[in-house]
Protein backbone atom coordinates (compact mmCIF):
# COMPACT_ATOMS: atom_id res chain seq x y z
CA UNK A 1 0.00 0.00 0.00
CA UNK A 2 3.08 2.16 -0.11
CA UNK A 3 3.62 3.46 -3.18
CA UNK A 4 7.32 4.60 -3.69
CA UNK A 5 8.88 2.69 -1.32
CA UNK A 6 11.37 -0.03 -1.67
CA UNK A 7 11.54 -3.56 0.37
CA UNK A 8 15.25 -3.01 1.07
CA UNK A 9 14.67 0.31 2.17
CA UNK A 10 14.24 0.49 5.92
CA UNK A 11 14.40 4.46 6.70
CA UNK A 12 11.64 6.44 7.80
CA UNK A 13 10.17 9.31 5.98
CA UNK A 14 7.17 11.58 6.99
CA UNK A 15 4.49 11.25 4.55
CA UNK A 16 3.94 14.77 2.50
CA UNK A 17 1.03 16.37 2.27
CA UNK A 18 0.33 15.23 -1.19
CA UNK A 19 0.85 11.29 -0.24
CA UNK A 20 -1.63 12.70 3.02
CA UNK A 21 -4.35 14.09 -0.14
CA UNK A 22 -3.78 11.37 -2.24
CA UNK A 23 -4.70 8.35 0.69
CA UNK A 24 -7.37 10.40 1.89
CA UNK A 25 -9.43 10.91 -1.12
CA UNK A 26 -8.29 7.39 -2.07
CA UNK A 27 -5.78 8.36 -5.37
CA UNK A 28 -4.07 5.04 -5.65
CA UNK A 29 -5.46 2.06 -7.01
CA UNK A 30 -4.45 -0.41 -4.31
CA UNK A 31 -5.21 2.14 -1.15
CA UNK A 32 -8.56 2.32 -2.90
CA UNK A 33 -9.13 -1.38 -3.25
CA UNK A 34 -7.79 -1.62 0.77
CA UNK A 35 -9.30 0.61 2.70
CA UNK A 36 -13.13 0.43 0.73
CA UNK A 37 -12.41 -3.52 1.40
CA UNK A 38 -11.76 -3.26 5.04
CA UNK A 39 -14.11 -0.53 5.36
CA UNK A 40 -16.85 -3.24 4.16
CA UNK A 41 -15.48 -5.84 6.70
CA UNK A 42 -15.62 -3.44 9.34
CA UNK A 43 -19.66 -2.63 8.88
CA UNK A 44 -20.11 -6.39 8.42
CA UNK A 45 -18.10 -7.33 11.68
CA UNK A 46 -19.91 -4.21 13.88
CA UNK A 47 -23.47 -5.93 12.94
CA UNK A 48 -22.77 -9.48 13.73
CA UNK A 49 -20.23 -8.92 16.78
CA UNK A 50 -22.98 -7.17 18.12
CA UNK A 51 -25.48 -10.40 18.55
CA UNK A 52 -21.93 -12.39 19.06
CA UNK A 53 -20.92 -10.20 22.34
CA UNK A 54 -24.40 -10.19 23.60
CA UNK A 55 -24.70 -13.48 23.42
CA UNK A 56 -21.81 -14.00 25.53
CA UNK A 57 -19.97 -15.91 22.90
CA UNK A 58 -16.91 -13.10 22.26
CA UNK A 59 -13.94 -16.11 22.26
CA UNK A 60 -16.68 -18.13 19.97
CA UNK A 61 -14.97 -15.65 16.86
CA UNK A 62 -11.56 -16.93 17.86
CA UNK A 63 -12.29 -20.51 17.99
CA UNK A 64 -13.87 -20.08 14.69
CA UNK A 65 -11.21 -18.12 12.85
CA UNK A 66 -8.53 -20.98 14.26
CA UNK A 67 -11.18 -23.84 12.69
CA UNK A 68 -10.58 -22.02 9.17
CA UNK A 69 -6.52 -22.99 8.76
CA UNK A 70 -7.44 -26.44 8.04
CA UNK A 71 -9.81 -25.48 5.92
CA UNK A 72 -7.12 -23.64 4.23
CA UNK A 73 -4.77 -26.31 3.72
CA UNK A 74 -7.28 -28.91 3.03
CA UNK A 75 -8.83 -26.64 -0.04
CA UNK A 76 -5.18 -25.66 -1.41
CA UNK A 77 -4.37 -29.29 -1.33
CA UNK A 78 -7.37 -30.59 -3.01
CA UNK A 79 -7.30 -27.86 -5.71
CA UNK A 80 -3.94 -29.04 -6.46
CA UNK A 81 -4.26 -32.86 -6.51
CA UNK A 82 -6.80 -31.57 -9.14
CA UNK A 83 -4.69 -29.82 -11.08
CA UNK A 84 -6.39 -26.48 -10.36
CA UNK A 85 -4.81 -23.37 -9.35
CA UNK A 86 -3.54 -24.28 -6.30
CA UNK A 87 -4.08 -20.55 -4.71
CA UNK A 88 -7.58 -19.60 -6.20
CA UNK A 89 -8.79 -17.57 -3.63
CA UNK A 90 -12.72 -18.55 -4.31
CA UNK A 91 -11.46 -22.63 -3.34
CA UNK A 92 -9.53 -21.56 0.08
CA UNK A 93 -12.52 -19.17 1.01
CA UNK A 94 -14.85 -22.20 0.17
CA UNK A 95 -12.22 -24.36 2.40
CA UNK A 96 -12.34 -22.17 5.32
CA UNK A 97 -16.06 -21.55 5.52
CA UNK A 98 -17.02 -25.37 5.85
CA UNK A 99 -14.56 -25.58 8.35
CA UNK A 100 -15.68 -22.43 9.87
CA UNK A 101 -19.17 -23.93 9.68
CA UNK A 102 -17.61 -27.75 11.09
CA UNK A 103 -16.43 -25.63 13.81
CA UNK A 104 -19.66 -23.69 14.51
CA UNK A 105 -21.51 -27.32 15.37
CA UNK A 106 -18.71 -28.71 16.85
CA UNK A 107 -19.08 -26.15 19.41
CA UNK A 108 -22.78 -26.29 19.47
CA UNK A 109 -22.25 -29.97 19.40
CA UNK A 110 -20.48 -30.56 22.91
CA UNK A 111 -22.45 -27.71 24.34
CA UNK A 112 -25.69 -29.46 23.73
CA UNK A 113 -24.29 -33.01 24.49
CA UNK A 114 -22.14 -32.60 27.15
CA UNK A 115 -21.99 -31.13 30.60
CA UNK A 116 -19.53 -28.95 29.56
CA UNK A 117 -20.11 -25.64 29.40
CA UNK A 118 -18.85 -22.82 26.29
CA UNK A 119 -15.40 -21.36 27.23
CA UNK A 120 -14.22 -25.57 27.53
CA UNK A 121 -16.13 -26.72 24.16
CA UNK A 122 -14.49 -23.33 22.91
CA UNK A 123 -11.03 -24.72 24.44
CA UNK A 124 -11.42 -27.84 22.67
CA UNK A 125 -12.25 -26.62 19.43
CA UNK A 126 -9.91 -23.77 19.19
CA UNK A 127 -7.29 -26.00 19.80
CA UNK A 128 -7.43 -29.05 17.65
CA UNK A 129 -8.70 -27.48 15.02
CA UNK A 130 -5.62 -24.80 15.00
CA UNK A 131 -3.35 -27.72 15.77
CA UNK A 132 -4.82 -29.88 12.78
CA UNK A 133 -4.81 -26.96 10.32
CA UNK A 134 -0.78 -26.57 11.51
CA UNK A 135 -0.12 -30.25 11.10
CA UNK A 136 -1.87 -29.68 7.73
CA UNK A 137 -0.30 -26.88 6.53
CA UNK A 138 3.45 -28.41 7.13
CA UNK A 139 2.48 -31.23 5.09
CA UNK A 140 1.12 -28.78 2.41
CA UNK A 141 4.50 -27.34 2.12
CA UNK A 142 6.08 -30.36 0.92
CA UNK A 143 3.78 -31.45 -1.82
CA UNK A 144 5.65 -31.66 -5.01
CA UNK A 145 2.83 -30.51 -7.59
CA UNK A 146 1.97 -27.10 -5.83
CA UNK A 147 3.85 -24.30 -4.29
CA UNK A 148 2.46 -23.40 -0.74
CA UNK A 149 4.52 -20.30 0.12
CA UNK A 150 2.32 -17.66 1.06
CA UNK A 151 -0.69 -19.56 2.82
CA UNK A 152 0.52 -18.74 5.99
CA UNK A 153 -0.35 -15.27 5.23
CA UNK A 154 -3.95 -16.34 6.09
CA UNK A 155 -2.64 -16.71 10.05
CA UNK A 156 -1.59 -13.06 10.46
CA UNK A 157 -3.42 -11.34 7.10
CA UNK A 158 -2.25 -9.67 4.03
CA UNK A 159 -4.16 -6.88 3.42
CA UNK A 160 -1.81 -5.79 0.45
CA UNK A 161 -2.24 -8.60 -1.91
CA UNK A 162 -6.23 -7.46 -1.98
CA UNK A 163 -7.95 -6.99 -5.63
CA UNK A 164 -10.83 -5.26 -6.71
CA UNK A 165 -12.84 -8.42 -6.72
CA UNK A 166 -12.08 -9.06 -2.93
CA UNK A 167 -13.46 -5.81 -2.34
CA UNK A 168 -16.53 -6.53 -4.06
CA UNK A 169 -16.97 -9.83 -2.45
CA UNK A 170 -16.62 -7.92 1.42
CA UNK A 171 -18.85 -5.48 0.35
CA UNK A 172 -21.33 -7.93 -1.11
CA UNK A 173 -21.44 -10.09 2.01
CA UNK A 174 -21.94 -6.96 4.40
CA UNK A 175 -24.60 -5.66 2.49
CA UNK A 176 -25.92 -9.17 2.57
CA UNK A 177 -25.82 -9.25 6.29
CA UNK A 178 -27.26 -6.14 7.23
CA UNK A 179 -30.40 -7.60 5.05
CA UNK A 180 -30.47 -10.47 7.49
CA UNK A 181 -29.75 -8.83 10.45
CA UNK A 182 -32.40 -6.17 9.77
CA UNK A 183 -34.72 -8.80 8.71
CA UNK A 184 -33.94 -10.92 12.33
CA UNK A 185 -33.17 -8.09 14.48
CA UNK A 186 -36.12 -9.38 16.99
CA UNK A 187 -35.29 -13.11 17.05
CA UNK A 188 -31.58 -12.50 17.17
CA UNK A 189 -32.11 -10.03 20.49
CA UNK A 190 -34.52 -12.94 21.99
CA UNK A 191 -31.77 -15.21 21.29
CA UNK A 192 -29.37 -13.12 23.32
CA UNK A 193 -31.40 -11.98 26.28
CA UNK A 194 -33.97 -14.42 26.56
CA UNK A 195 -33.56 -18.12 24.43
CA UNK A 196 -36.31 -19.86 27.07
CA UNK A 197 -39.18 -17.11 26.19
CA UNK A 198 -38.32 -17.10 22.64
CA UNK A 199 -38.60 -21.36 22.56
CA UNK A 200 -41.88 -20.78 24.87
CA UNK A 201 -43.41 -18.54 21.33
CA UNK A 202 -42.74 -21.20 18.88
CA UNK A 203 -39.55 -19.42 17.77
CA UNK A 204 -36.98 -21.89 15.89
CA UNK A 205 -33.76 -21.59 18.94
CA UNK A 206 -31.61 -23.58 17.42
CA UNK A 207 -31.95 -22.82 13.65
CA UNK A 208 -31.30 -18.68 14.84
CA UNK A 209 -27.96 -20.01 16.71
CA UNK A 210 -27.03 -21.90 13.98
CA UNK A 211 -27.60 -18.82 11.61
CA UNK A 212 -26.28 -16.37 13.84
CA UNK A 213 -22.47 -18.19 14.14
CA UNK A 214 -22.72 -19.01 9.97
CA UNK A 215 -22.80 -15.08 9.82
CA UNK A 216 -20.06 -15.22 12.02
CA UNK A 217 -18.31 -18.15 9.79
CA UNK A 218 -18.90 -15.92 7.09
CA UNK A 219 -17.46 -12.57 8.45
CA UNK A 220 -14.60 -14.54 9.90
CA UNK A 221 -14.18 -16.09 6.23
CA UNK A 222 -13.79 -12.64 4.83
CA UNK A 223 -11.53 -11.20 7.61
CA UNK A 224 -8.54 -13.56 6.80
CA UNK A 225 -7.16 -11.82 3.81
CA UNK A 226 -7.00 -8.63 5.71
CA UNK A 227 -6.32 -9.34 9.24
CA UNK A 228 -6.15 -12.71 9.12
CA UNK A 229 -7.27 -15.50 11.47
CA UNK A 230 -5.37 -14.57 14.19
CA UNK A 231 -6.93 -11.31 14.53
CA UNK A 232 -10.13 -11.73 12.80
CA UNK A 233 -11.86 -11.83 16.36
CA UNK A 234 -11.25 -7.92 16.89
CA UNK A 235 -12.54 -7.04 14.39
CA UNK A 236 -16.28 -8.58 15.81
CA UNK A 237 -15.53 -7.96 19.31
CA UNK A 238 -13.75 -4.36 19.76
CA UNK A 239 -16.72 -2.08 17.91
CA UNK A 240 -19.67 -4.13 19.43
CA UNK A 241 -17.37 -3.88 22.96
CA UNK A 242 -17.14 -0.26 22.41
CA UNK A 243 -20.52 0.68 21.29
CA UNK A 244 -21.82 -0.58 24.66
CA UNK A 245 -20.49 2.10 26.04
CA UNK A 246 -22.39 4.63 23.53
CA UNK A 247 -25.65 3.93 23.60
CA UNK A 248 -28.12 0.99 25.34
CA UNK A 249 -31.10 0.26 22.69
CA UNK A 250 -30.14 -2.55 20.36
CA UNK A 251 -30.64 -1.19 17.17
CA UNK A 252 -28.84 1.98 18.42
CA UNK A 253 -25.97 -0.19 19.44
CA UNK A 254 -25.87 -2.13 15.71
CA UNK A 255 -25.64 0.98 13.97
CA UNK A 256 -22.35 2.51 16.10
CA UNK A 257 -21.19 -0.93 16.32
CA UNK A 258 -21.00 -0.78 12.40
CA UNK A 259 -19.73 2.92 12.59
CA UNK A 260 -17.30 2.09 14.84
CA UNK A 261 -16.00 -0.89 12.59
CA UNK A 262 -16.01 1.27 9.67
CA UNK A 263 -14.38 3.98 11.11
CA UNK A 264 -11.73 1.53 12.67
CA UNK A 265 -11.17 0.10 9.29
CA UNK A 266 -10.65 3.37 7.21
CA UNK A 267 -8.17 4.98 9.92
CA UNK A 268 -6.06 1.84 10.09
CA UNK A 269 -5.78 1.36 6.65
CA UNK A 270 -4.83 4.93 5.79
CA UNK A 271 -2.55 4.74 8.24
CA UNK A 272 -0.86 1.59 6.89
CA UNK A 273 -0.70 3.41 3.55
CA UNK A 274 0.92 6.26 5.19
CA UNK A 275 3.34 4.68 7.26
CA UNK A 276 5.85 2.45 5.46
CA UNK A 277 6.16 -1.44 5.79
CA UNK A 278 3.21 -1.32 8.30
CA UNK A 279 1.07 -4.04 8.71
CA UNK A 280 -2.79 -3.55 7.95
CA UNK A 281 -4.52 -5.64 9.93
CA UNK A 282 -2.55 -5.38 12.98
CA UNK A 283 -3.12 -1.30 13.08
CA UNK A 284 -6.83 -1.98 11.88
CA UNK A 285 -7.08 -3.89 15.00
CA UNK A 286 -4.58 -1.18 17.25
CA UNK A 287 -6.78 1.71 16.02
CA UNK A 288 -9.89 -0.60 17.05
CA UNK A 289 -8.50 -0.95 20.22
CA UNK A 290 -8.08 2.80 20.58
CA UNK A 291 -11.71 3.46 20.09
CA UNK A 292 -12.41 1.16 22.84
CA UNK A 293 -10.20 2.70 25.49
CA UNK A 294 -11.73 6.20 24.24
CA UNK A 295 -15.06 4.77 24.87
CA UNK A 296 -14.45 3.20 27.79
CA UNK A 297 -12.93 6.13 29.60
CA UNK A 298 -15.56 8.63 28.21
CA UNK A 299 -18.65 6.69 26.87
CA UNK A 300 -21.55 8.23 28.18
CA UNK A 301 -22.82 4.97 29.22
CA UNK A 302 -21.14 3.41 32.41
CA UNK A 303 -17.54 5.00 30.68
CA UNK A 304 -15.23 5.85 33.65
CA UNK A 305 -15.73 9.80 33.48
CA UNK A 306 -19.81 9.35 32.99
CA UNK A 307 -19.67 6.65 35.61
CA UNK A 308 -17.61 9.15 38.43
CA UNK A 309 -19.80 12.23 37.56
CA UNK A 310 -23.04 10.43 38.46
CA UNK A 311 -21.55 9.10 41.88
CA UNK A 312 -19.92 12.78 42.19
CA UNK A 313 -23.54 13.97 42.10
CA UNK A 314 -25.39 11.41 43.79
CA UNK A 315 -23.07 12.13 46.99
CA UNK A 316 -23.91 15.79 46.90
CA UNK A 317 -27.22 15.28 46.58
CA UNK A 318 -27.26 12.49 49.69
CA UNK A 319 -25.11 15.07 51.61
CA UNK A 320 -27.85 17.75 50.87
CA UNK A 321 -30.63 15.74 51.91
CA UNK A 322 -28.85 14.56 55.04
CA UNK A 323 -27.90 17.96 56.26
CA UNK A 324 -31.42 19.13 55.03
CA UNK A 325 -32.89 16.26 57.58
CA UNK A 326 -30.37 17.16 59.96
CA UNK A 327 -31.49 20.89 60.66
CA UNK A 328 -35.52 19.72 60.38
CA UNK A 329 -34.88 17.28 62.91
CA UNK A 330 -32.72 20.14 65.17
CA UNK A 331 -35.45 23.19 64.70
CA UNK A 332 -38.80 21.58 65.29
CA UNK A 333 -37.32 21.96 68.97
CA UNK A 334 -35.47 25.08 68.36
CA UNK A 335 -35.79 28.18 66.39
CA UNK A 336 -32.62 28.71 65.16
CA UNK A 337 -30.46 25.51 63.89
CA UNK A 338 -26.62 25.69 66.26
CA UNK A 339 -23.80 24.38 64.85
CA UNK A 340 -22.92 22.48 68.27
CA UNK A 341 -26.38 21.02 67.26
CA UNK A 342 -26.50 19.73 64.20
CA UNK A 343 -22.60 18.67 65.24
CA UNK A 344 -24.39 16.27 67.42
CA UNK A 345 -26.85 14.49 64.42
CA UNK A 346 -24.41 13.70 62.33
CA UNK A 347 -20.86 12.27 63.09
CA UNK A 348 -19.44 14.98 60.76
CA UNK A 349 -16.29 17.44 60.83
CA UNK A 350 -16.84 20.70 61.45
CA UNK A 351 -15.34 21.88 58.30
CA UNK A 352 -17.48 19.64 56.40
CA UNK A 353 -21.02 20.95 58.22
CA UNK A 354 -19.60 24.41 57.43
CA UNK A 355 -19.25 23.75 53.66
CA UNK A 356 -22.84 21.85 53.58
CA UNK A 357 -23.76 25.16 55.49
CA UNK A 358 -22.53 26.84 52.88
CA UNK A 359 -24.25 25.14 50.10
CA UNK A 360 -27.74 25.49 51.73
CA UNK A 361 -26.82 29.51 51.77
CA UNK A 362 -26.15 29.28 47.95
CA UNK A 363 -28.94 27.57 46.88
CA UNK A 364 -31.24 29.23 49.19
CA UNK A 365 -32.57 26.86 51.16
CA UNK A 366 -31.33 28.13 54.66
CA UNK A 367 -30.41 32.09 55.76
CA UNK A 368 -28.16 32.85 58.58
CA UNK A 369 -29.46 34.94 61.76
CA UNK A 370 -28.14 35.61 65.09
CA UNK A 371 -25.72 33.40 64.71
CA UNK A 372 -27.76 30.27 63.75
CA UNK A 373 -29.08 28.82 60.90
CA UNK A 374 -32.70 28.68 59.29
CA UNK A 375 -34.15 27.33 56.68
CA UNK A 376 -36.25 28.78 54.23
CA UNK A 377 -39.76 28.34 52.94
CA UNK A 378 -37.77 26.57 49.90
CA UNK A 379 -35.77 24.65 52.29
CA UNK A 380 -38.41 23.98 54.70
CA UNK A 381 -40.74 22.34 51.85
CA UNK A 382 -37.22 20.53 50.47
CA UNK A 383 -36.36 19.12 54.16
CA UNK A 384 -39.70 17.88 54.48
CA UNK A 385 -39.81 16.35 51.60
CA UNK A 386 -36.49 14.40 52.42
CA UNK A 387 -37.60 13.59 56.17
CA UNK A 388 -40.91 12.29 55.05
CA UNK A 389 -38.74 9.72 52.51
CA UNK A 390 -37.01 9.16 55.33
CA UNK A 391 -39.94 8.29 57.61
CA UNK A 392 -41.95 6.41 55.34
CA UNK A 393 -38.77 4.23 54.66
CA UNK A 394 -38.10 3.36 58.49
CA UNK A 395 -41.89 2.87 58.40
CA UNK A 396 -42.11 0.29 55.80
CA UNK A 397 -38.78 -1.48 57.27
CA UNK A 398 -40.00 -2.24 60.61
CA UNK A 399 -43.60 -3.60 59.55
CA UNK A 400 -42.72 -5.08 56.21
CA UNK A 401 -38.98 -6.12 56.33
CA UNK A 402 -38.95 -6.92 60.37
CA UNK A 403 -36.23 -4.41 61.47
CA UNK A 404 -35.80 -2.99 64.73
CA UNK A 405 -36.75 0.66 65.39
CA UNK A 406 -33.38 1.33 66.54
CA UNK A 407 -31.41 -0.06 64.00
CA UNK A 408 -33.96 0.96 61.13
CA UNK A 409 -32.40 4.39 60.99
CA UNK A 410 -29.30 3.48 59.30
CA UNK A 411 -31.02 0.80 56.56
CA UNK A 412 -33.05 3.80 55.44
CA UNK A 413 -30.22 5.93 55.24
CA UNK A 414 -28.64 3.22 52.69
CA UNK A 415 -31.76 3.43 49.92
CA UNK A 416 -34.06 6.64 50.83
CA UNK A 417 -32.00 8.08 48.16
CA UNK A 418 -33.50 5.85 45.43
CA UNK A 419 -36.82 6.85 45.85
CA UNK A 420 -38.84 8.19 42.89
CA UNK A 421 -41.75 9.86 42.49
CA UNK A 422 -44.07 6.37 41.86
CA UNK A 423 -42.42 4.78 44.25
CA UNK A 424 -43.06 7.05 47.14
CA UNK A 425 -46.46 7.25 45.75
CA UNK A 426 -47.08 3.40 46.41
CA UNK A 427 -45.17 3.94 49.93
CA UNK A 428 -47.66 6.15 50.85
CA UNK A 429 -50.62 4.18 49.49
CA UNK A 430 -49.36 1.36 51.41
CA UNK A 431 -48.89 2.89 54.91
CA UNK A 432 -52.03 4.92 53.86
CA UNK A 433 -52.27 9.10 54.94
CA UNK A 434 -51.36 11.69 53.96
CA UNK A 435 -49.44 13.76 57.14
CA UNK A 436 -45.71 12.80 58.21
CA UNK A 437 -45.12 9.57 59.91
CA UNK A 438 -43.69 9.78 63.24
CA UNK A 439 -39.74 9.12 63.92
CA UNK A 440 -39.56 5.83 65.03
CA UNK A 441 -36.95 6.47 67.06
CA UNK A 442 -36.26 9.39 69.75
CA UNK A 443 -34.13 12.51 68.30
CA UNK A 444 -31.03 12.62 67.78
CA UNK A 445 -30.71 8.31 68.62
CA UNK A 446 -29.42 7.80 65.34
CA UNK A 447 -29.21 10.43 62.58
């Protein structure tokens, strides 16, 4: 994909801008042919990864991809013993996808049989398979009729050697499989989340599972030229891994799963065709694995920043509400709320019932007078809000769930927080009234 570049020649030279231009608006015949290919693969791999991964079947792909050597050697040999062209690509694609497909029920085989459960029938076939198609492949090497250099290319990819019709044949099979994964978009999801309530509606388990992995046979078939067995298992598991972490609906996550794919595949491959001597499918697969880590550190679903931000704000609003309770609790005795006072509530510092002090000042839910605290008409209808939560908790634990009034406090500290609008609607329904239930517990026992 380098154009310009010798084998022998192992400098380093910065792409110009004009080599930049010419990959990006794909110049050069065999960029063009390479990056629209992988491109293809990339859509294809996003749709069906996505069923793979939530199916909990991710190492499935890699099992599968290792079945397809021996399929490899097995077609190259026959095509030769036949006096065919030992290399036609159409025979060793044929090779690995029955292999792929031998694979597929061998898996599906043990896991129905046997007591054995996926990652060990997934063990088993990964490795015999792999070890067969080695075995295989040695003995390839020393047939006399046909010349076997080259197939090992299959193991680690060789996006290079790609033609046009390659291309057409990837793009062809992942417009095929968005047709069938639009088409069984409901049956595939009941498959993943729920296989006992799709067999209780009549729905045909075992022919979806069996379709499902021959779409992954198939994507895996198509992956080998470009990333090659080896790595062919990123490529479905990286962009439906990463969507997750995007979006939750299902057909939201197919559609950035095959974004993501895409995307992956057109940065890596322009930057193999930038970059002298570097591999496609390995930096296909790198740049795959830098989405990922972007998502997973800033997805807005359950990413590490998104994740941190939400408990950041939960624990200001729990502090709120507790020092909110705390000062209802200290002035329906006295007028103004003492610091000494609400000191003795809560097992707090000082400095941190100053700055929750503080807070209540800035959002106006409390003023400051003679040297006390008090809260609002805002604040007022806020804390009692919070303490009746509170209350209607404790109330509900002792009756329902059997705990003692003076160990109730701290149980409803642990989920009042939770409660939503319905569900304190039902509380109340159930304990019946509308005024504030009485503390269980004297003041100040356990705040």
């Amino acid at each position: 994909m380098n154009a310009g570049h010798s084998i022998s020649d192992t400098s380093f030279v910065l792409p110009t801008t004009e080599h930049i231009w010419g990959v990006l608006i794909l110049e050069e015949y065999n960029t063009r042919v390479v990056i629209l290919g992988v491109m293809a693969l990339g859509i294809a791999a996003g749709l069906v990864g996505t069923f793979l991964l939530l199916r909990k079947r991710a190492l499935t792909a890699d099992a599968l991809s290792h079945a397809t050597l021996p399929g490899i050697t097995i077609a190259f040999m026959v095509m030769v013993a036949l006096g065919m062209q030992g290399k036609s690509m159409f025979g060793l694609m044929i090779g690995a996808f029955l292999f792929g497909c031998i694979g597929v029920l061998l898996i599906l085989g043990i896991r129905r049989t046997t007591k054995l459960k996926d990652d060990a029938a997934i063990g088993i076939v990964l490795s015999v398979l792999f070890g067969l198609g080695l075995c295989l492949l040695r003995l390839a090497t020393e047939m006399p009729n046909g010349n076997a250099a080259g197939l090992n290319g299959f193991i680690f990819g060789k996006a290079a050697s790609m033609v046009a019709s390659d291309t057409k044949v990837i793009a062809t099979v992942a417009l095929c499989t968005g047709l069938i994964v639009a088409s069984l978009r409901k049956e595939f999801t009941a498959l993943c989340f729920d296989e006992n309530f799709g067999s209780v509606q009549g729905w045909p388990i075992l022919r979806l599972d069996i379709v499902l992995m021959s779409l992954v046979a198939i994507v895996t078939v198509i992956a080998l030229q470009s990333v090659g067995l080896v790595l062919a298992v990123a490529m479905l598991i990286v962009p439906a891994a990463s969507a997750r972490y995007w979006c939750t609906r299902i057909g939201s996550l197919l559609i950035v799963s095959a974004i993501i794919g895409c995307l992956g595949g057109w940065l890596g491959g322009v930057v193999s065709a930038l970059v002298p001597r570097m591999p496609t499918g390995p930096i296909i697969v790198l740049v795959c694995g830098g989405w990922f880590i972007f998502s997973f550190v800033f997805g807005p679903v359950n990413g590490i920043v998104a994740r941190q931000w939400r408990i950041w704000r939960l624990n200001r609003r729990v502090e709120m509400q507790h020092i909110l309770r705390a000062m209802y609790e200290v002035s329906s005795e006295n007028t103004f709320c003492k610091l000494e006072s609400i000191l003795c509530c809560r097992s707090w510092s000082q400095t941190k019932v100053k700055h929750l002090l503080s807070r209540l000042l800035h959002q106006k839910y409390a003023t400051r007078e003679q040297g006390g605290w008090v809260l609002t008409d805002f604040g007022m209808q806020k804390a009692t809000r919070v303490v009746r939560n509170h209350r209607l908790w404790e109330v509900y634990l002792i009756n329902y769930a059997d705990i003692a009034p003076n160990h109730v406090d701290r149980d409803a500290d642990m989920i009042e927080h939770v409660l939503g609008t319905s569900m304190v609607e039902k509380l109340e329904l159930l304990l019946g009234g509308d005024g504030l239930p009485a503390s269980p517990h004297p003041l100040g026992e356990t705040l």
